[in-house]
Structures are given as C-alpha cells and as structure tokens.
PDB file of N, CA and C in Angstrom:
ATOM      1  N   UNK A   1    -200.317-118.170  19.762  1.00  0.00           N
ATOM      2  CA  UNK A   1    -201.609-118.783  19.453  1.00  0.00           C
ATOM      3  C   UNK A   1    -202.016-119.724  20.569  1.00  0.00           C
ATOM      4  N   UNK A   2    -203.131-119.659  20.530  1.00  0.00           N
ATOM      5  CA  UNK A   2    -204.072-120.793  21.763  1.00  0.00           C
ATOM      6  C   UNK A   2    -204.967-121.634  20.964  1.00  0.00           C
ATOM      7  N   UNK A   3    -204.538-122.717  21.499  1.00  0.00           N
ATOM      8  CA  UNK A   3    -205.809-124.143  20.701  1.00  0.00           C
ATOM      9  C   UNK A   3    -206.640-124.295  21.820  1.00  0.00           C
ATOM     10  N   UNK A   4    -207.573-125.010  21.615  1.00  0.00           N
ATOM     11  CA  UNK A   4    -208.788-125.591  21.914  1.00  0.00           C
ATOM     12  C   UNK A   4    -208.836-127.007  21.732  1.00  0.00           C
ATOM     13  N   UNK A   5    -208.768-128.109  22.641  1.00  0.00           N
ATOM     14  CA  UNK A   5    -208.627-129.642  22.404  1.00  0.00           C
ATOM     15  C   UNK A   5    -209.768-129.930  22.148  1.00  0.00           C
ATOM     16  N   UNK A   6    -210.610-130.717  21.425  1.00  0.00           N
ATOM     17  CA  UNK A   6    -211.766-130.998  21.527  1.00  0.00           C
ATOM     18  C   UNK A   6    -211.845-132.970  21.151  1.00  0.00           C
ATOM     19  N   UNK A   7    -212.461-133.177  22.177  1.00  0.00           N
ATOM     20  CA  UNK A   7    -212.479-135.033  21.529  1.00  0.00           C
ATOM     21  C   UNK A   7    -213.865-135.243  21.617  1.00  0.00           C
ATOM     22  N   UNK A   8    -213.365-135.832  20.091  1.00  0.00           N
ATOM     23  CA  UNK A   8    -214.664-135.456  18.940  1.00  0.00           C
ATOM     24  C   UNK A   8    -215.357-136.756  18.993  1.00  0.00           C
ATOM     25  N   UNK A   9    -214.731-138.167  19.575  1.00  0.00           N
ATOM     26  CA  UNK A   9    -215.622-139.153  20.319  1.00  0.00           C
ATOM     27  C   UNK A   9    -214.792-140.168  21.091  1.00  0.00           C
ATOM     28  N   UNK A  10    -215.684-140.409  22.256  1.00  0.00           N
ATOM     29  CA  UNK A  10    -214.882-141.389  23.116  1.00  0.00           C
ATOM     30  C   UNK A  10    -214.063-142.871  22.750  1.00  0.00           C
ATOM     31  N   UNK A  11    -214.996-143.573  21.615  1.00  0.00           N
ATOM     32  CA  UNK A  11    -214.176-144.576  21.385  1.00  0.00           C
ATOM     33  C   UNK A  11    -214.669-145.630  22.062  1.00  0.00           C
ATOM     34  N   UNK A  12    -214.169-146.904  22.115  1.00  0.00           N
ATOM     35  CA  UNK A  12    -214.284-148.558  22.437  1.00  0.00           C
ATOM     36  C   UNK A  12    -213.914-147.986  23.922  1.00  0.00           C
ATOM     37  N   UNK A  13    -212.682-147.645  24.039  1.00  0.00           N
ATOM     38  CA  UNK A  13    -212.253-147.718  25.745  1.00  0.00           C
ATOM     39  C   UNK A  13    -212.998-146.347  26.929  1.00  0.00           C
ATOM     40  N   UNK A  14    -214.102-146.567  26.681  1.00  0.00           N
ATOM     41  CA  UNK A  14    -214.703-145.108  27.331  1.00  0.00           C
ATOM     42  C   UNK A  14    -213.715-144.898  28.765  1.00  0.00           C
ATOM     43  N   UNK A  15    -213.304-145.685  29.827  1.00  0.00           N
ATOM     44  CA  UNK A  15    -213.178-145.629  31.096  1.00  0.00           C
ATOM     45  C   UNK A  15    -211.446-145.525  30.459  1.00  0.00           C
ATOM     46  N   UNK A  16    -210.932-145.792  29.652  1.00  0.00           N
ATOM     47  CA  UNK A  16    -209.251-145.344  29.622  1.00  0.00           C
ATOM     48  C   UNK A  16    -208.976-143.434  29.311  1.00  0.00           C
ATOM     49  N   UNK A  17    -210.486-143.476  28.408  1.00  0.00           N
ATOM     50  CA  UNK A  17    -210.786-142.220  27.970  1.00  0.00           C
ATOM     51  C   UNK A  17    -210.996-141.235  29.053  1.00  0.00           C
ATOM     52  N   UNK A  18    -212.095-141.785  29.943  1.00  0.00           N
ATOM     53  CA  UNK A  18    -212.416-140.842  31.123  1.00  0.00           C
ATOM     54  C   UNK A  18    -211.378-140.603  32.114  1.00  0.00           C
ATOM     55  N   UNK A  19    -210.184-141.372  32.486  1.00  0.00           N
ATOM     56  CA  UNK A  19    -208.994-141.480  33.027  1.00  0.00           C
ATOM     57  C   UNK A  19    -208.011-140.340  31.989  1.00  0.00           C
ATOM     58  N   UNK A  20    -207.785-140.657  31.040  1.00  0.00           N
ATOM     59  CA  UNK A  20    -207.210-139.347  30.179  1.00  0.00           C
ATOM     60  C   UNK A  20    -207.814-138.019  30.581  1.00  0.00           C
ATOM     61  N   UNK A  21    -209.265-137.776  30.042  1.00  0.00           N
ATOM     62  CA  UNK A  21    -210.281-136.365  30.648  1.00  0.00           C
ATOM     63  C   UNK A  21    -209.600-136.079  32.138  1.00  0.00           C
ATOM     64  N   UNK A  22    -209.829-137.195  33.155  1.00  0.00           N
ATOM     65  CA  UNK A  22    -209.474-136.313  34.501  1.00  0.00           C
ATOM     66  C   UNK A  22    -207.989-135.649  34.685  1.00  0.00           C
ATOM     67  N   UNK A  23    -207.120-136.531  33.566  1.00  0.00           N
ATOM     68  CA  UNK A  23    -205.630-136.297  33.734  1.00  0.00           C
ATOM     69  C   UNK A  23    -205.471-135.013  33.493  1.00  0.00           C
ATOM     70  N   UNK A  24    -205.860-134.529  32.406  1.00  0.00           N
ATOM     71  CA  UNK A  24    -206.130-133.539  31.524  1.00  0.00           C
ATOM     72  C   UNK A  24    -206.725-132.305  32.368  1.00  0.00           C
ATOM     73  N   UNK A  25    -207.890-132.656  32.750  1.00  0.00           N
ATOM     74  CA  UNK A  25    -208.343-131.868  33.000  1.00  0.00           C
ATOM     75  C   UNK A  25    -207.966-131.196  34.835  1.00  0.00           C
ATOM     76  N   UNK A  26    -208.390-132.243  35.688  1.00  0.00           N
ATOM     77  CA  UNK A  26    -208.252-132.025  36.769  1.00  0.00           C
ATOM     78  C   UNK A  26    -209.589-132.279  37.355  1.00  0.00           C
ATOM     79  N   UNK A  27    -210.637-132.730  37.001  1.00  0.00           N
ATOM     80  CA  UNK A  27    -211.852-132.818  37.126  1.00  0.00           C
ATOM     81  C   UNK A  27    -212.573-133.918  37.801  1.00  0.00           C
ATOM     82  N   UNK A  28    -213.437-133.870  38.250  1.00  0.00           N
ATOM     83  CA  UNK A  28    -213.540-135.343  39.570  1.00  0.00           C
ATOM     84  C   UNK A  28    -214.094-136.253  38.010  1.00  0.00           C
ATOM     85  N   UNK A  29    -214.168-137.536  39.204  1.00  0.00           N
ATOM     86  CA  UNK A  29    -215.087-138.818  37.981  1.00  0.00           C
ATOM     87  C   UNK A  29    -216.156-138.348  37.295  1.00  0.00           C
ATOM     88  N   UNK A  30    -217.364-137.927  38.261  1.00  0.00           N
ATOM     89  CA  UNK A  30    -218.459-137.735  37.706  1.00  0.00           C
ATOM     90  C   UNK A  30    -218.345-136.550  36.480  1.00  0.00           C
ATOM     91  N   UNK A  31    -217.939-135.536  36.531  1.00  0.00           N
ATOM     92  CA  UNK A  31    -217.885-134.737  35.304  1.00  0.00           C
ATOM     93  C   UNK A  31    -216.804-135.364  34.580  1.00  0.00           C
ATOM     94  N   UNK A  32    -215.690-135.462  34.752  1.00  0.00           N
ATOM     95  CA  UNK A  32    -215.355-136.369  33.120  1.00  0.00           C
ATOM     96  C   UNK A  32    -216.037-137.151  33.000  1.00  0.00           C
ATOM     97  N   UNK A  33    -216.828-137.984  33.305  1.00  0.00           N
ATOM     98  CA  UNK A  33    -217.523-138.790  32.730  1.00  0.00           C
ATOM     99  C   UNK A  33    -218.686-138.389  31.995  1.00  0.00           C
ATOM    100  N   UNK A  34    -219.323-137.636  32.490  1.00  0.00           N
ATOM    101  CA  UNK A  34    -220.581-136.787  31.304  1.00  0.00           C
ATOM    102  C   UNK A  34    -219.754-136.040  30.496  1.00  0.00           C
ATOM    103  N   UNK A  35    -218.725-135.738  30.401  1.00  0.00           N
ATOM    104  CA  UNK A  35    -217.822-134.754  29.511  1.00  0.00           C
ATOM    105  C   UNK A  35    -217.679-135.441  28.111  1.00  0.00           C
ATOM    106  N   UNK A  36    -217.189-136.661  28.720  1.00  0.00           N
ATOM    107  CA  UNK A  36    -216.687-138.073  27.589  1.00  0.00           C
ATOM    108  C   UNK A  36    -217.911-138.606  26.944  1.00  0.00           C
ATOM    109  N   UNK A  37    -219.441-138.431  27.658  1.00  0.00           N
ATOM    110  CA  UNK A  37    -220.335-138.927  27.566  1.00  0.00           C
ATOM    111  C   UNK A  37    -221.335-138.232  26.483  1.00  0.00           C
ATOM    112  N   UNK A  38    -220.804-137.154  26.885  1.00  0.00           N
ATOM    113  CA  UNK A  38    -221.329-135.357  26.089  1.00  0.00           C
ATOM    114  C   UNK A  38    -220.543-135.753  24.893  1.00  0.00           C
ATOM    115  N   UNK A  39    -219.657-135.771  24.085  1.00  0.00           N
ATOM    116  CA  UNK A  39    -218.449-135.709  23.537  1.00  0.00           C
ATOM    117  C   UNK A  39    -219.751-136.021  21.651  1.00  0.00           C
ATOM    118  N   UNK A  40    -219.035-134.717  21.067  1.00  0.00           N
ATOM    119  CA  UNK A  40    -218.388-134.074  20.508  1.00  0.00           C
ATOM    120  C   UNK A  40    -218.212-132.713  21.975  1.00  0.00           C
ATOM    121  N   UNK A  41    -217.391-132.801  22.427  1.00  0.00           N
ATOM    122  CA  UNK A  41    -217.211-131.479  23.761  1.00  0.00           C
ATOM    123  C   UNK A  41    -215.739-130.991  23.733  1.00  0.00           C
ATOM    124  N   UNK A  42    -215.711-129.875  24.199  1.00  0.00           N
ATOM    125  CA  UNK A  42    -214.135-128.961  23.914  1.00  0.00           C
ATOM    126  C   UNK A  42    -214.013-129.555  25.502  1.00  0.00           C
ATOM    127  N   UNK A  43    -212.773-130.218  25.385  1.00  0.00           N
ATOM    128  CA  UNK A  43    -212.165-129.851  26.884  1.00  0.00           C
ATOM    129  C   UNK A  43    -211.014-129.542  28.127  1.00  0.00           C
ATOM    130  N   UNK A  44    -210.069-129.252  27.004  1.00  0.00           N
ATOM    131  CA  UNK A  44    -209.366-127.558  27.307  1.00  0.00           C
ATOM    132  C   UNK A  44    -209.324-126.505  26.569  1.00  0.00           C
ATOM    133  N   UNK A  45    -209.419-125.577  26.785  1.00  0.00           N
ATOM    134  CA  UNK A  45    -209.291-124.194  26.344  1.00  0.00           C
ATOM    135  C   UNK A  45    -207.931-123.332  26.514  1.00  0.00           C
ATOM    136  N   UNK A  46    -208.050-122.577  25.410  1.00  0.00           N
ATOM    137  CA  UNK A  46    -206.866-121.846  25.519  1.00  0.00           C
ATOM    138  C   UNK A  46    -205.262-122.487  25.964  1.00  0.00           C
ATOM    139  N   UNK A  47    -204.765-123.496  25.268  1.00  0.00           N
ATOM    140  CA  UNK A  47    -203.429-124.207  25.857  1.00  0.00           C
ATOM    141  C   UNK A  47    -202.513-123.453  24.910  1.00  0.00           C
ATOM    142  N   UNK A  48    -201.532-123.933  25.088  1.00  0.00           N
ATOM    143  CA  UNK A  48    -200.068-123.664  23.449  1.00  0.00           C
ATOM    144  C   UNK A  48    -199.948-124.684  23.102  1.00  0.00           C
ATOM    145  N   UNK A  49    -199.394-124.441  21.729  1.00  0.00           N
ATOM    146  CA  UNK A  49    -199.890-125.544  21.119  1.00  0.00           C
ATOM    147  C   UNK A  49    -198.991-127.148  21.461  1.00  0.00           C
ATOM    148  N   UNK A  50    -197.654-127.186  22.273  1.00  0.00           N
ATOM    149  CA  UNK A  50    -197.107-128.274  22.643  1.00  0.00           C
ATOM    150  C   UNK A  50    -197.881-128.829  23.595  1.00  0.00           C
ATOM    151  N   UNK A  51    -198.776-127.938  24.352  1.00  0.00           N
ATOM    152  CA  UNK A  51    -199.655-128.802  25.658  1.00  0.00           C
ATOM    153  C   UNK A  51    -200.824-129.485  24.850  1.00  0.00           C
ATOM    154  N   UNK A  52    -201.470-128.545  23.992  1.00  0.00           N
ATOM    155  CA  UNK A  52    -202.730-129.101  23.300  1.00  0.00           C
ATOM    156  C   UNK A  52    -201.651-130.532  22.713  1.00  0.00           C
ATOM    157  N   UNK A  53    -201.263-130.337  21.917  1.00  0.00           N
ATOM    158  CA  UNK A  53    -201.052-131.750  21.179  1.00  0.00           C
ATOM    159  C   UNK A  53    -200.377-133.014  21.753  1.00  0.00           C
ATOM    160  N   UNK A  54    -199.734-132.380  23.311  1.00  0.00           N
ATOM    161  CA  UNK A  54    -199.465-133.396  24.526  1.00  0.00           C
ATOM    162  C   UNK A  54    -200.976-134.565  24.698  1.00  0.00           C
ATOM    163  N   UNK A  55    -202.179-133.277  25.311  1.00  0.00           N
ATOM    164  CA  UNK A  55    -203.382-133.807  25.493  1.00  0.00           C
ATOM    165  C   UNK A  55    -203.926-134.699  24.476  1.00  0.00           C
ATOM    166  N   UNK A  56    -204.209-134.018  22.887  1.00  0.00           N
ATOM    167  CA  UNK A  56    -204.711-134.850  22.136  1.00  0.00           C
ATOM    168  C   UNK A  56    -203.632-136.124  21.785  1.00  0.00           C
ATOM    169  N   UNK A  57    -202.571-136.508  22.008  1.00  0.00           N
ATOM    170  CA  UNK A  57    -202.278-137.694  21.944  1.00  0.00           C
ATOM    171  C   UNK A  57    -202.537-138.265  23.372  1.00  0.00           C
ATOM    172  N   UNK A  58    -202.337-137.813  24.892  1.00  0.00           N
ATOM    173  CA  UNK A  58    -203.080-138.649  25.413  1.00  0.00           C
ATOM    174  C   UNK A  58    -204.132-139.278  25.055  1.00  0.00           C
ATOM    175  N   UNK A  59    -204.995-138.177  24.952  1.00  0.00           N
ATOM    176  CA  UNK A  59    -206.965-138.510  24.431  1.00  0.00           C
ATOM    177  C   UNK A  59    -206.855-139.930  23.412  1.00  0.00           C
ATOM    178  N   UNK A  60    -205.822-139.813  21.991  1.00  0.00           N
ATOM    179  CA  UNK A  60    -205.703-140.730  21.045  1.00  0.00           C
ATOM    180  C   UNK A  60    -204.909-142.280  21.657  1.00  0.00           C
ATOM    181  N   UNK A  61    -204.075-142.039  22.663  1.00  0.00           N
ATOM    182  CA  UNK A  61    -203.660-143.320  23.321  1.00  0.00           C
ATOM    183  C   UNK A  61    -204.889-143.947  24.244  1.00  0.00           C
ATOM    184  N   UNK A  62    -205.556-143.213  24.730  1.00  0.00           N
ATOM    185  CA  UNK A  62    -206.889-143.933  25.414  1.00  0.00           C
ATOM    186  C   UNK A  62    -207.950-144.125  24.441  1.00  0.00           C
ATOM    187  N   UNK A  63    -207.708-144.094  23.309  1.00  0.00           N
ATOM    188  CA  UNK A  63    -208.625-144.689  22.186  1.00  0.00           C
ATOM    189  C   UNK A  63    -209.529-143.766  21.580  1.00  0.00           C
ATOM    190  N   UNK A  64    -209.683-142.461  22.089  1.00  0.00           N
ATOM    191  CA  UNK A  64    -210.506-141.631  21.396  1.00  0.00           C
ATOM    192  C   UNK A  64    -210.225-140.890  20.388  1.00  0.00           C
ATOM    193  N   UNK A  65    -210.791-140.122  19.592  1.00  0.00           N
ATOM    194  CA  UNK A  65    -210.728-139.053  18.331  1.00  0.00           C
ATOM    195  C   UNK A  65    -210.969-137.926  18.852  1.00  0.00           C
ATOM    196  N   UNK A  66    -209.762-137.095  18.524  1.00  0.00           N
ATOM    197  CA  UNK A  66    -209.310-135.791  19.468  1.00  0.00           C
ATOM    198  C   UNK A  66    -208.763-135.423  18.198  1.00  0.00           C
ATOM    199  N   UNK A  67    -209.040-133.595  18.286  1.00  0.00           N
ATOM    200  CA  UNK A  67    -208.254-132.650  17.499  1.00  0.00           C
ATOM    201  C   UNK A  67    -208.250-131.742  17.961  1.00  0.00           C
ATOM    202  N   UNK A  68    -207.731-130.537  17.571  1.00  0.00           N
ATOM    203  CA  UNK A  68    -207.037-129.537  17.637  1.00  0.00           C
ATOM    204  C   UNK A  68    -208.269-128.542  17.596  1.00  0.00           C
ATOM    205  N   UNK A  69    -208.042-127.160  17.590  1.00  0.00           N
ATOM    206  CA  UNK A  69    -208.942-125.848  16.677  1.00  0.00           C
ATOM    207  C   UNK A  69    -208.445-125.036  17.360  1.00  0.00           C
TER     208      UNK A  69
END
C-alpha cells in the first residue's frame, strides 16, 4: 500500500512548518511556502506507510495537523 501525507493546516509555527515541507519534500523556500500557505494540500505522494508516518510526525512536531490517506 501507498499513502498520501496531506497537512491539513499549518498551525501557530508556520516557518517550523515550512522547514518540515522542505525537509520532506526537497523543495526550495518559495514553494514550500505557498504549499504550507495553500494547505489543506497533499504533499507527498505515494510513500509506505513507515515513511508517510515518519513525515506526518515531522509535520505534527513543527506544529501542524497532518494525516494520512
């Protein structure tokens, strides 16, 4: 099976958040930052499920609301 991370809102710490997104993702400043900004937004695709739930507790240690699908 493949999840889909999706963080469902940035939260109080937007800039710990957008630092998580680039970790995550690999993505320069400026797009995580409209990503986080965009957010309800999917933003990895297709992981297993130990990486997805790696990410969504990053996402949840930088203060945001992140789940699974």
């Amino acid at each position: 099976d493949s999840f889909n991370v999706m963080l469902k809102a940035s939260g109080e710490q937007k800039i710990n958040v957008i630092k998580a997104v680039r970790e995550i993702t690999g993505l320069g400043l400026k797009e995580s930052k409209d990503l986080v900004e965009g957010a309800p937004k999917v933003i990895k695709e297709g992981v297993k499920k130990e990486e997805a739930n790696e990410f969504k507790k990053k996402l949840e240690e930088a203060g945001a609301t992140a789940e699974l699908q």
